[in-house]
N, C-alpha and C. Protein backbone atom coordinates (compact mmCIF):
# COMPACT_ATOMS: atom_id res chain seq x y z
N UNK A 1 15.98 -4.78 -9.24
CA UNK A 1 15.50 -3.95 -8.15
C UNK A 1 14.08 -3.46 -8.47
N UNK A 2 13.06 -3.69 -7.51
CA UNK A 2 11.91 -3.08 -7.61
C UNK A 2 11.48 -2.00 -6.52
N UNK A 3 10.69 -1.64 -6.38
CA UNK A 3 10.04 -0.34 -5.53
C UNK A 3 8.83 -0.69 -5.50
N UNK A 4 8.43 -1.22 -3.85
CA UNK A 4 7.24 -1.48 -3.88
C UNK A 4 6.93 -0.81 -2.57
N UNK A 5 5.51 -0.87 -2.55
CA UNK A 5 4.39 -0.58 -1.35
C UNK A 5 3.85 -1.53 -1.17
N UNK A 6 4.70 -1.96 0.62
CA UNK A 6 4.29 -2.97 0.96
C UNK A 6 3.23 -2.15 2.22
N UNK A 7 2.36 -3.23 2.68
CA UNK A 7 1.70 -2.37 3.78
C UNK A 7 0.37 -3.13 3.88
N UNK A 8 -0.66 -2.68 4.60
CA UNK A 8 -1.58 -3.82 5.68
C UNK A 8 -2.85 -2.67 4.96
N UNK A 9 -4.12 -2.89 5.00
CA UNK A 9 -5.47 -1.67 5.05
C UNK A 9 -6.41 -2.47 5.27
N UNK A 10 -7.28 -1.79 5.66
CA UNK A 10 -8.59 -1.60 6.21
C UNK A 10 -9.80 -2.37 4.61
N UNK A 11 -10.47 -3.19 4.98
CA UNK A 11 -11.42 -3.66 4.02
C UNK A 11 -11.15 -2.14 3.27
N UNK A 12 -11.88 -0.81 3.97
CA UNK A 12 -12.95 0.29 3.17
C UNK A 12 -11.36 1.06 3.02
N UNK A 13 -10.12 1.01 2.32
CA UNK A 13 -8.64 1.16 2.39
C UNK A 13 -8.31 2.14 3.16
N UNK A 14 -8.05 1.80 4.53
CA UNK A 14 -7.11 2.86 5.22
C UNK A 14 -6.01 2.32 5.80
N UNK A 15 -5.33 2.62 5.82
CA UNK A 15 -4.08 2.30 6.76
C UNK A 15 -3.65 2.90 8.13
N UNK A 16 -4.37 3.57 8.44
CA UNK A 16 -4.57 3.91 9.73
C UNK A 16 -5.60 4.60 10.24
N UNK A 17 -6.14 4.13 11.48
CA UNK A 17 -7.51 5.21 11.67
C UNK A 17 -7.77 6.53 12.30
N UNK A 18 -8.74 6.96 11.77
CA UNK A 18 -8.86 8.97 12.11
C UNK A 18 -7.80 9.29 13.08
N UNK A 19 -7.28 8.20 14.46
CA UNK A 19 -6.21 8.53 15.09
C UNK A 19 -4.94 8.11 14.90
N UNK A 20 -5.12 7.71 13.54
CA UNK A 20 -3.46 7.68 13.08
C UNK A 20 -2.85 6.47 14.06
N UNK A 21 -4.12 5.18 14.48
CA UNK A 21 -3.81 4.05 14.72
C UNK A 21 -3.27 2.76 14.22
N UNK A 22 -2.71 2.30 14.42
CA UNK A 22 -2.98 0.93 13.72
C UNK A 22 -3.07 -0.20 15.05
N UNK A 23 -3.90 -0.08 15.93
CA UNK A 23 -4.53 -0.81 16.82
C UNK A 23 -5.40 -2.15 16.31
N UNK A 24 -5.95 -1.62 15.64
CA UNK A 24 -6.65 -2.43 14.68
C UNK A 24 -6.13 -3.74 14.27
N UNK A 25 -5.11 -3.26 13.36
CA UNK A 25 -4.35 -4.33 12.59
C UNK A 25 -3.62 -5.39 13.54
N UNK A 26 -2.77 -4.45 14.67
CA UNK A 26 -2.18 -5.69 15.40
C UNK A 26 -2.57 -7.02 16.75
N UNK A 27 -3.48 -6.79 16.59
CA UNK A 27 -4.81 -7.56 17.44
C UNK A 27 -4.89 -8.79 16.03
N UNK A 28 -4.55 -9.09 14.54
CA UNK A 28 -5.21 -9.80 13.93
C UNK A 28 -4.14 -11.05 13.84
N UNK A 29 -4.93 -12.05 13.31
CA UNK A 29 -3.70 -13.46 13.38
C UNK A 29 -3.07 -13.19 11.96
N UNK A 30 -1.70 -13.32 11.70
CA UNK A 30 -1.33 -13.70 10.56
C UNK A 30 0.16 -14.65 10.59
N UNK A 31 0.49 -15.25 10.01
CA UNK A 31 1.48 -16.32 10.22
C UNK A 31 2.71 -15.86 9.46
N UNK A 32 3.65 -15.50 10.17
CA UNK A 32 5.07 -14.45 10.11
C UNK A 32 5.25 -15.58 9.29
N UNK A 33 5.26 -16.47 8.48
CA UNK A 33 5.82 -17.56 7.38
C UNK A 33 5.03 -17.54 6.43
N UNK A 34 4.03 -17.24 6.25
CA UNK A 34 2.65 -17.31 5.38
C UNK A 34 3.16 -16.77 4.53
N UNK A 35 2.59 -16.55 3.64
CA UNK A 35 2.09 -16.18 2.10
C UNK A 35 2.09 -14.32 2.23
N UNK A 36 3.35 -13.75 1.67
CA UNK A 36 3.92 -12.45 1.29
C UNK A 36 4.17 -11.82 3.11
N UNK A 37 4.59 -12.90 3.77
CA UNK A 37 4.85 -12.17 4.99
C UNK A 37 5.91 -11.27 5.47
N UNK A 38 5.77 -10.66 6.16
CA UNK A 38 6.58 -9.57 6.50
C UNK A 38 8.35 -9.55 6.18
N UNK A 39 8.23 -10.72 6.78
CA UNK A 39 9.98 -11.45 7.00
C UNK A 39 10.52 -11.61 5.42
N UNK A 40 9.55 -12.54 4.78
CA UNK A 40 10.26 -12.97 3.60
C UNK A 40 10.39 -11.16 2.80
N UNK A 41 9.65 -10.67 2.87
CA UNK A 41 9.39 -9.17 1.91
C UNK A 41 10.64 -8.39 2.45
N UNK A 42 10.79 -8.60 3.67
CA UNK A 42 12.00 -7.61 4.67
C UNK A 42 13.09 -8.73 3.80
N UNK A 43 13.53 -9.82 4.21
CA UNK A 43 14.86 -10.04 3.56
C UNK A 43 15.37 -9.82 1.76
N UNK A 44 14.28 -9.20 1.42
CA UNK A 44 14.68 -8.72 -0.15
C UNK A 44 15.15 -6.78 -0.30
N UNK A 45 14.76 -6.48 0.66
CA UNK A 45 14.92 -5.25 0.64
C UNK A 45 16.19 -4.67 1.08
N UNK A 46 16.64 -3.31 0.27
CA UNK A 46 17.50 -2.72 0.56
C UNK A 46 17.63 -1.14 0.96
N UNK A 47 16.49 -0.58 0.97
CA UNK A 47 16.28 0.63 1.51
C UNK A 47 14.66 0.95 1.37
N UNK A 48 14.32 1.97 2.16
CA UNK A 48 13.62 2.11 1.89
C UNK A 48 12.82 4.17 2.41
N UNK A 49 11.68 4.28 2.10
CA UNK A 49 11.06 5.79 2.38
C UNK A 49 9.48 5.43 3.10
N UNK A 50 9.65 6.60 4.03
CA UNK A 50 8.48 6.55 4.79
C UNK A 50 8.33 8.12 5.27
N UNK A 51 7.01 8.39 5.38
CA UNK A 51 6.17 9.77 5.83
C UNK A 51 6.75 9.59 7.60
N UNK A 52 6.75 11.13 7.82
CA UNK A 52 6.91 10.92 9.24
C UNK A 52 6.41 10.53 10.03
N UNK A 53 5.00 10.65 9.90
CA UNK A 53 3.73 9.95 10.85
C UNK A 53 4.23 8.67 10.91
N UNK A 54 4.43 7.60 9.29
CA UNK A 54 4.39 6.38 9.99
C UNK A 54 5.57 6.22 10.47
N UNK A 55 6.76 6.78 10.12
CA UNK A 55 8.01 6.64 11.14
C UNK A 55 8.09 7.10 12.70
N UNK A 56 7.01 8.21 13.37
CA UNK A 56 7.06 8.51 14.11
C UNK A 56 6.20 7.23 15.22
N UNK A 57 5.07 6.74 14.16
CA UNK A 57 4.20 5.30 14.96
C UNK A 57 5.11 4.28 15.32
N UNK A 58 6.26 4.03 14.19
CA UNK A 58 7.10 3.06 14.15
C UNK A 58 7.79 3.19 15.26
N UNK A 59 8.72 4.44 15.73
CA UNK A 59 9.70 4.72 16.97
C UNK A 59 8.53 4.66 18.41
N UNK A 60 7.40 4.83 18.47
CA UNK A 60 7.06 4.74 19.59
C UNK A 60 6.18 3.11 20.32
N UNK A 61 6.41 2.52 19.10
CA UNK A 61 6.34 0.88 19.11
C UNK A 61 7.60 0.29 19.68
N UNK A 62 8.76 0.53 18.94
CA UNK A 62 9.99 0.13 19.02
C UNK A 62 10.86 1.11 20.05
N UNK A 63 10.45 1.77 21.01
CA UNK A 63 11.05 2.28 22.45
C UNK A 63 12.21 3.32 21.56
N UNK A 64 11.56 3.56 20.46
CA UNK A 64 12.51 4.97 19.50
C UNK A 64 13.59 4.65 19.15
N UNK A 65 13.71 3.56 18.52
CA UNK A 65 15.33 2.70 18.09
C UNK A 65 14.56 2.47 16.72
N UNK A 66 15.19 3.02 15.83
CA UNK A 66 14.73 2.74 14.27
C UNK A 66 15.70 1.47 14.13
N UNK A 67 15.01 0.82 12.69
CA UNK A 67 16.11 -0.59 12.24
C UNK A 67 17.39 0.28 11.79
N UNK A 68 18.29 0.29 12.19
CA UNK A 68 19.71 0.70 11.17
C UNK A 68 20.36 -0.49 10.52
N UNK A 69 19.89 -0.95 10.67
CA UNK A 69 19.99 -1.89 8.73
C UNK A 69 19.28 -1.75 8.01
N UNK A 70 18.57 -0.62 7.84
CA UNK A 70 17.99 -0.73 6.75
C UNK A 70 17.66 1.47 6.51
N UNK A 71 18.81 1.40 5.15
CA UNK A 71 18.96 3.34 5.19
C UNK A 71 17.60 3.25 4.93
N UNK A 72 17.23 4.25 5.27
CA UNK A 72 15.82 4.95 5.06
C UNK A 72 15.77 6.31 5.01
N UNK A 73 14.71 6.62 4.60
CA UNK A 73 14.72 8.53 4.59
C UNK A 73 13.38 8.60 4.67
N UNK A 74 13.16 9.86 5.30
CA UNK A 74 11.96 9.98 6.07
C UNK A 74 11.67 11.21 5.93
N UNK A 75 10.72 11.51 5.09
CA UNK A 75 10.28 12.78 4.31
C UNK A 75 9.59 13.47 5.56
N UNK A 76 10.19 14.70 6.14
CA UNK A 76 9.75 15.31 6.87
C UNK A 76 10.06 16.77 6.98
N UNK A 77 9.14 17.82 7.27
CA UNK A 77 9.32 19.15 7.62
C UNK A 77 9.65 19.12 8.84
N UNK A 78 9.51 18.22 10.25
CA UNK A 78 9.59 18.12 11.70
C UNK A 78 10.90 17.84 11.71
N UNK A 79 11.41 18.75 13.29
CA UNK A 79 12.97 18.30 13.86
C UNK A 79 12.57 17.02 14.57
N UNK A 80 13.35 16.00 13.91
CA UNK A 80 12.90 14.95 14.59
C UNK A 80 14.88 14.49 15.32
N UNK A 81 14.34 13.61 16.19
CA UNK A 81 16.07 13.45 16.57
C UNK A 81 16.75 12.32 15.72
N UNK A 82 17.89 12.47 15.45
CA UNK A 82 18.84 11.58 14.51
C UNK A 82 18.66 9.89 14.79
N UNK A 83 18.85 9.23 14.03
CA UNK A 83 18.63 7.95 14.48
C UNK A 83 19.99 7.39 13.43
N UNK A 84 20.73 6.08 14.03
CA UNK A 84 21.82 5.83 12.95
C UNK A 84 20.90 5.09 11.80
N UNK A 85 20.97 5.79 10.20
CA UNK A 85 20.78 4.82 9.34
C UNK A 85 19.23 5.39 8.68
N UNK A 86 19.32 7.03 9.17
CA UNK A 86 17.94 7.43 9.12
C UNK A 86 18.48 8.65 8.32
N UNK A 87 17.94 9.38 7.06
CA UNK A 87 18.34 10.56 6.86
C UNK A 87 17.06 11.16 6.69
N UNK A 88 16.95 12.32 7.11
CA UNK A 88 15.78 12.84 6.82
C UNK A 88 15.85 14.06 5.68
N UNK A 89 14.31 14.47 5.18
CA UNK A 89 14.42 15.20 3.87
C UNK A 89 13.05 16.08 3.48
N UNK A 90 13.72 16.61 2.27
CA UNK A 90 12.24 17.19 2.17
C UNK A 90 12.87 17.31 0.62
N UNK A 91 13.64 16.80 -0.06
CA UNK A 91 13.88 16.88 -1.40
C UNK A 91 12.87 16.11 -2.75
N UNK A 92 12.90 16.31 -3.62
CA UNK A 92 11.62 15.78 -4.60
C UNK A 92 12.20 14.04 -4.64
N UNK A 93 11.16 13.46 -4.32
CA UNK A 93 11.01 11.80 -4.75
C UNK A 93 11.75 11.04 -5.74
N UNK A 94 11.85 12.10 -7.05
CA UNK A 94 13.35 11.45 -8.01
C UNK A 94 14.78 11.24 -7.06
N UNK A 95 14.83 13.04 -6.70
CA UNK A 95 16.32 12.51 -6.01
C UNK A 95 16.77 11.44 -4.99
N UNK A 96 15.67 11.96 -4.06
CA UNK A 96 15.92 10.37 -3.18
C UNK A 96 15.83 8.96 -3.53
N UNK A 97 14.91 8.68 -4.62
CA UNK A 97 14.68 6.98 -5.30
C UNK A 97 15.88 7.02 -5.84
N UNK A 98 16.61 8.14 -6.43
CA UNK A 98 18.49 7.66 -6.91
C UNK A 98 19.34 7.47 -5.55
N UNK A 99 19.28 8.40 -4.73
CA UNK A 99 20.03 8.02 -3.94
C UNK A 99 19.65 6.28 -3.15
N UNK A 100 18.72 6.01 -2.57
CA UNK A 100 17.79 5.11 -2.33
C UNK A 100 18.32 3.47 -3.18
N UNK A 101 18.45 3.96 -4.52
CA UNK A 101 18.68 2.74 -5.34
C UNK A 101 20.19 2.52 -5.11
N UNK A 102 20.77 3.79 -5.41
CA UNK A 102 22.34 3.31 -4.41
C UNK A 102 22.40 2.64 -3.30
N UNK A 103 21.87 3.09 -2.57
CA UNK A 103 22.24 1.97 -1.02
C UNK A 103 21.09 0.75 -1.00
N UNK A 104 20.37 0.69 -1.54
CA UNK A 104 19.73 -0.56 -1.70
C UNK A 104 20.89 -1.57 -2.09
N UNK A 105 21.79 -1.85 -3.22
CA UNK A 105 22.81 -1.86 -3.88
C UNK A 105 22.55 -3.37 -4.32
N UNK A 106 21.11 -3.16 -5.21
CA UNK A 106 20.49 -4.10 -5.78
C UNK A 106 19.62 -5.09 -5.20
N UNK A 107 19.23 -4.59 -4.33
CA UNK A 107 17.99 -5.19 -3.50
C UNK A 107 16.96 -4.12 -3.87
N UNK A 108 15.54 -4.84 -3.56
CA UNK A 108 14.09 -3.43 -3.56
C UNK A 108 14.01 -2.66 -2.91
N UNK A 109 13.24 -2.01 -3.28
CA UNK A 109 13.17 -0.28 -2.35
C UNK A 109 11.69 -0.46 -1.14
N UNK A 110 11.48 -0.28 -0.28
CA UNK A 110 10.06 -0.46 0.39
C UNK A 110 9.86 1.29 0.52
N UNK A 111 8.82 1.36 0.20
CA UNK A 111 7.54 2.68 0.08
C UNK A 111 6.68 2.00 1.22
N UNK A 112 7.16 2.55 3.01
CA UNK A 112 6.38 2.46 3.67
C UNK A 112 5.07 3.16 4.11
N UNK A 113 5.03 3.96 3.64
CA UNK A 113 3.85 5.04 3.40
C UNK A 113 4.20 6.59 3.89
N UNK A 114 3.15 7.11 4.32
CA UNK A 114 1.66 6.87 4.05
C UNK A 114 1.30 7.11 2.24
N UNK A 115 -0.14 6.78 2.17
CA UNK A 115 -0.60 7.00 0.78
C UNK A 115 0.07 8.31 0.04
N UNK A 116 -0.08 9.10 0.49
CA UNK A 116 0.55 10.72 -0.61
C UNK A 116 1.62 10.66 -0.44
N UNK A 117 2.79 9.62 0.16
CA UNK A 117 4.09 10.23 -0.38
C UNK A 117 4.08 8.82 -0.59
N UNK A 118 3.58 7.72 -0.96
CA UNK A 118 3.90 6.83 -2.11
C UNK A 118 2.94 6.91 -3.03
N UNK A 119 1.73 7.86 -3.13
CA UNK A 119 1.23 8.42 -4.72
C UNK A 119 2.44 9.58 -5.09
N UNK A 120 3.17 10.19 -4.62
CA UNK A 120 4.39 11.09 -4.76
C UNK A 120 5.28 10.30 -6.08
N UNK A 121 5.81 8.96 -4.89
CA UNK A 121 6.42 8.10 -6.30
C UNK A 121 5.85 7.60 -7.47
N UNK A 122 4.62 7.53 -6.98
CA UNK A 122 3.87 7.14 -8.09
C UNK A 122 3.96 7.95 -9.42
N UNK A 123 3.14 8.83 -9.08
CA UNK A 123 2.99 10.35 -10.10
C UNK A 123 4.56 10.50 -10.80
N UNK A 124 5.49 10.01 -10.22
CA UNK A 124 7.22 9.81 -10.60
C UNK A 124 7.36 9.06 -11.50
N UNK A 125 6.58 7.95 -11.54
CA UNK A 125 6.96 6.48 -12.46
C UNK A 125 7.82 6.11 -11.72
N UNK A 126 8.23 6.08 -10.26
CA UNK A 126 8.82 5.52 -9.75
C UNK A 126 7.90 4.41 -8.44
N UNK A 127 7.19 3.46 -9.20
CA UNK A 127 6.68 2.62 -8.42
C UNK A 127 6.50 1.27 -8.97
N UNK A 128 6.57 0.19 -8.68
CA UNK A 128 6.70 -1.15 -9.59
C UNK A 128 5.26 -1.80 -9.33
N UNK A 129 5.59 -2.15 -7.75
CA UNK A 129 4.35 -2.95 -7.09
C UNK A 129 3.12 -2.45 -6.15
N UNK A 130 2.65 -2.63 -5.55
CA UNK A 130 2.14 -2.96 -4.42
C UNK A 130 1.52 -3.74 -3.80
N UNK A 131 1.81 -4.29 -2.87
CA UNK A 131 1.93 -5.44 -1.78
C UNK A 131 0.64 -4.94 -0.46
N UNK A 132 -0.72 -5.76 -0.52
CA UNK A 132 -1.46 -4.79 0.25
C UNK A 132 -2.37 -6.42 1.01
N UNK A 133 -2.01 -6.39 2.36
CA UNK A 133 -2.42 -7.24 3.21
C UNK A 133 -3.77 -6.86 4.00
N UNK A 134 -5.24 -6.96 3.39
CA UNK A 134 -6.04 -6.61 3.72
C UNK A 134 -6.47 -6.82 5.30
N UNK A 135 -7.12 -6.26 6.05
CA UNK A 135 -7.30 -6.91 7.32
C UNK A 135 -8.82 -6.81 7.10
N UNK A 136 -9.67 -8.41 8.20
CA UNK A 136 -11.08 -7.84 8.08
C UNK A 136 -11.52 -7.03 8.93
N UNK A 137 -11.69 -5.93 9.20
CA UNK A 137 -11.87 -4.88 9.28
C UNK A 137 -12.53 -3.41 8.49
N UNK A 138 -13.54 -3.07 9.12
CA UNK A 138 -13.73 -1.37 8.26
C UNK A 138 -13.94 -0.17 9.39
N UNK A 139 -13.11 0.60 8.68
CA UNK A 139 -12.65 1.41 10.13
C UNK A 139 -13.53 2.72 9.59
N UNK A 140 -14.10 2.97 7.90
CA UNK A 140 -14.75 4.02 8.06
C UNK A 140 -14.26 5.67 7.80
N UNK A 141 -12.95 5.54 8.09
CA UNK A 141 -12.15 6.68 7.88
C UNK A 141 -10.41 6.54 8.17
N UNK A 142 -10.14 7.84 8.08
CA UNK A 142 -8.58 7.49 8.62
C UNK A 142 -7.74 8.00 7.00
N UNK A 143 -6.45 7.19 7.25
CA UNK A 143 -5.15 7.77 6.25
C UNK A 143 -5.60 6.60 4.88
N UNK A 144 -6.06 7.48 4.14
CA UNK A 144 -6.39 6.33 2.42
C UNK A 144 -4.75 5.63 2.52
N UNK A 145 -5.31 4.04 1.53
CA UNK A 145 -4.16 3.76 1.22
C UNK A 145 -3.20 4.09 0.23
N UNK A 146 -4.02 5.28 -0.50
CA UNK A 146 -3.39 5.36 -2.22
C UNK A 146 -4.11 6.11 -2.18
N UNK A 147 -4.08 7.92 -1.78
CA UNK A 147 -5.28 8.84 -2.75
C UNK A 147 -5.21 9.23 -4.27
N UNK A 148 -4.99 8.59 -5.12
CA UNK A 148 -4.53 8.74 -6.12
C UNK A 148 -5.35 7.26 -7.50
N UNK A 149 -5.69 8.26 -7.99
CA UNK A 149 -5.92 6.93 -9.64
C UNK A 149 -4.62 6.39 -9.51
N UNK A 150 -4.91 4.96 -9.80
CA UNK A 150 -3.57 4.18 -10.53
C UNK A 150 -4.14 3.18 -10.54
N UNK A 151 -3.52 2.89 -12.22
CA UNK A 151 -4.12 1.22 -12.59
C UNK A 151 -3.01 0.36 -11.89
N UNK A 152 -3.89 -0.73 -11.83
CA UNK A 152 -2.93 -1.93 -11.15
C UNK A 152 -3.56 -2.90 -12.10
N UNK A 153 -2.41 -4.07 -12.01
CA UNK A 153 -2.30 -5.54 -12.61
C UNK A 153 -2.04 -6.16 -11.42
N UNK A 154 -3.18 -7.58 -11.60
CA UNK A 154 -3.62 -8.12 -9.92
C UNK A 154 -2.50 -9.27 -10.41
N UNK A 155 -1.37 -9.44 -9.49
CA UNK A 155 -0.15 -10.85 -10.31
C UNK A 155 -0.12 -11.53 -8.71
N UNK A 156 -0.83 -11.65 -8.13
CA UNK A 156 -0.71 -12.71 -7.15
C UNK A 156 -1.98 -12.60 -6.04
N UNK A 157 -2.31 -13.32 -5.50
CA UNK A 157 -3.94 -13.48 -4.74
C UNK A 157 -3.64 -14.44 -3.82
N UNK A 158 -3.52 -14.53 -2.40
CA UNK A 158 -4.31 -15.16 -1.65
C UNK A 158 -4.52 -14.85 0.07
N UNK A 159 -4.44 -16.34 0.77
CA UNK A 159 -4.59 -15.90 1.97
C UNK A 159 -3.69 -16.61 3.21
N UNK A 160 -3.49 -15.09 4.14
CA UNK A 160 -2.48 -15.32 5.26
C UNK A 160 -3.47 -15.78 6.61
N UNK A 161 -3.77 -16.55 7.05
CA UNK A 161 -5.18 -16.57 8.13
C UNK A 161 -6.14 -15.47 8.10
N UNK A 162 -6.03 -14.67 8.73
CA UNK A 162 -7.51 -13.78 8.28
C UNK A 162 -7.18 -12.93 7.36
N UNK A 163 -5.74 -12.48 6.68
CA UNK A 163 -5.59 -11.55 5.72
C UNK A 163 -5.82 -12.02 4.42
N UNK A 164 -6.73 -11.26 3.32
CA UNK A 164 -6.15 -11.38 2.01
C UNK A 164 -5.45 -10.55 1.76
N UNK A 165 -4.22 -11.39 0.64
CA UNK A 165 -3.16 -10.59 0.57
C UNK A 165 -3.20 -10.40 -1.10
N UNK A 166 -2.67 -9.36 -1.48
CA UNK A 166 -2.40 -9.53 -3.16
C UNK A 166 -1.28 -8.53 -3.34
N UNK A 167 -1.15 -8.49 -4.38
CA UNK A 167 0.21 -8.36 -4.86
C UNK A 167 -0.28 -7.69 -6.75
N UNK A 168 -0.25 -6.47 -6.81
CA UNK A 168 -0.06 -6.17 -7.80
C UNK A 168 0.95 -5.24 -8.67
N UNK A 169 0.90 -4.94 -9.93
CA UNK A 169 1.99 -4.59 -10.71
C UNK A 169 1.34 -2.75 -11.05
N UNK A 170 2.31 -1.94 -10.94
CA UNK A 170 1.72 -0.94 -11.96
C UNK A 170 1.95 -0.90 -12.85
N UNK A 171 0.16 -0.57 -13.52
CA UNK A 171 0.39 -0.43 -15.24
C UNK A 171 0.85 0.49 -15.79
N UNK A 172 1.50 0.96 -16.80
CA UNK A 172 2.07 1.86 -17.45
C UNK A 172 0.67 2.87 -17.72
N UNK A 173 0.68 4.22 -18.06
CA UNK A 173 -0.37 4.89 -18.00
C UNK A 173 -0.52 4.93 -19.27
N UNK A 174 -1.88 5.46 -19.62
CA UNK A 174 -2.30 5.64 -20.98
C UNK A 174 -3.20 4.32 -21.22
């Protein structure tokens, strides 16, 4: 089981812009079979955590029907309404990556964002990878992808039609 941050940014790294868009990104070509695509990354996974913003972008894409196959928890102070397969929280990042690794039940964990609550896991030692599908694009501002130092090990490189994609490891600190 790993714990990764999978997710799309901006050349200058944002993942969403000053309006908490991702307009941007879905206007670009990339080939749902290609090289670290969405599909293949989704059928390894077994749970996963996301900030409310991007869960709240997610429900108003998807007509407010979250995936319930896939538990998730969704770090939030907001009453948001119940969804099956959704728990929401505000507990520290250890407890939930245990609970999390339970219902994964040996599949990976996805850290859908945003940046500060997967530098959260980070700062935890609870982070393996990250999986970051560049778009060409510079948006200039918006949600960083990572506000946080962290070394990375670059273990895979290339390209999805206009995305570069890579794939790195976190290094142990020190």
């Amino acid at each position: 089981m790993t714990t990764i941050y999978y997710t799309a940014s901006s050349l200058d790294g944002f993942i969403a812009d000053p309006d908490n868009s991702l307009d941007w990104l879905l206007s670009r070509d990339i080939d749902p079979e290609g090289l670290m695509s969405f599909g293949g990354f989704r059928a390894e996974v077994g749970a996963g955590a996301v900030g409310a913003t991007t869960y709240q972008w997610v429900l108003d894409q998807e007509g407010d029907q979250w995936d319930a196959s896939l538990p998730t928890w969704v770090f939030t102070h907001r009453d948001l309404a119940p969804q099956d397969g959704v728990t929401f929280t505000t507990d520290d990042v250890r407890r939930v990556h245990a609970a999390m690794t339970g219902a994964a039940a040996g599949k990976n964990i996805w850290l859908m964002g945003g940046g500060d609550l997967v530098g959260q896991f980070a700062d935890a030692g609870l982070l393996d990878e990250v999986w970051v599908q560049y778009a060409p694009v510079v948006l200039g501002g918006g949600a960083p992808l990572l506000p946080r130092r962290l070394e990375l090990s670059l273990e895979e490189l290339g390209r999805n039609r206009e995305f570069l994609c890579a794939r790195y490891t976190v290094s142990p600190p020190g």
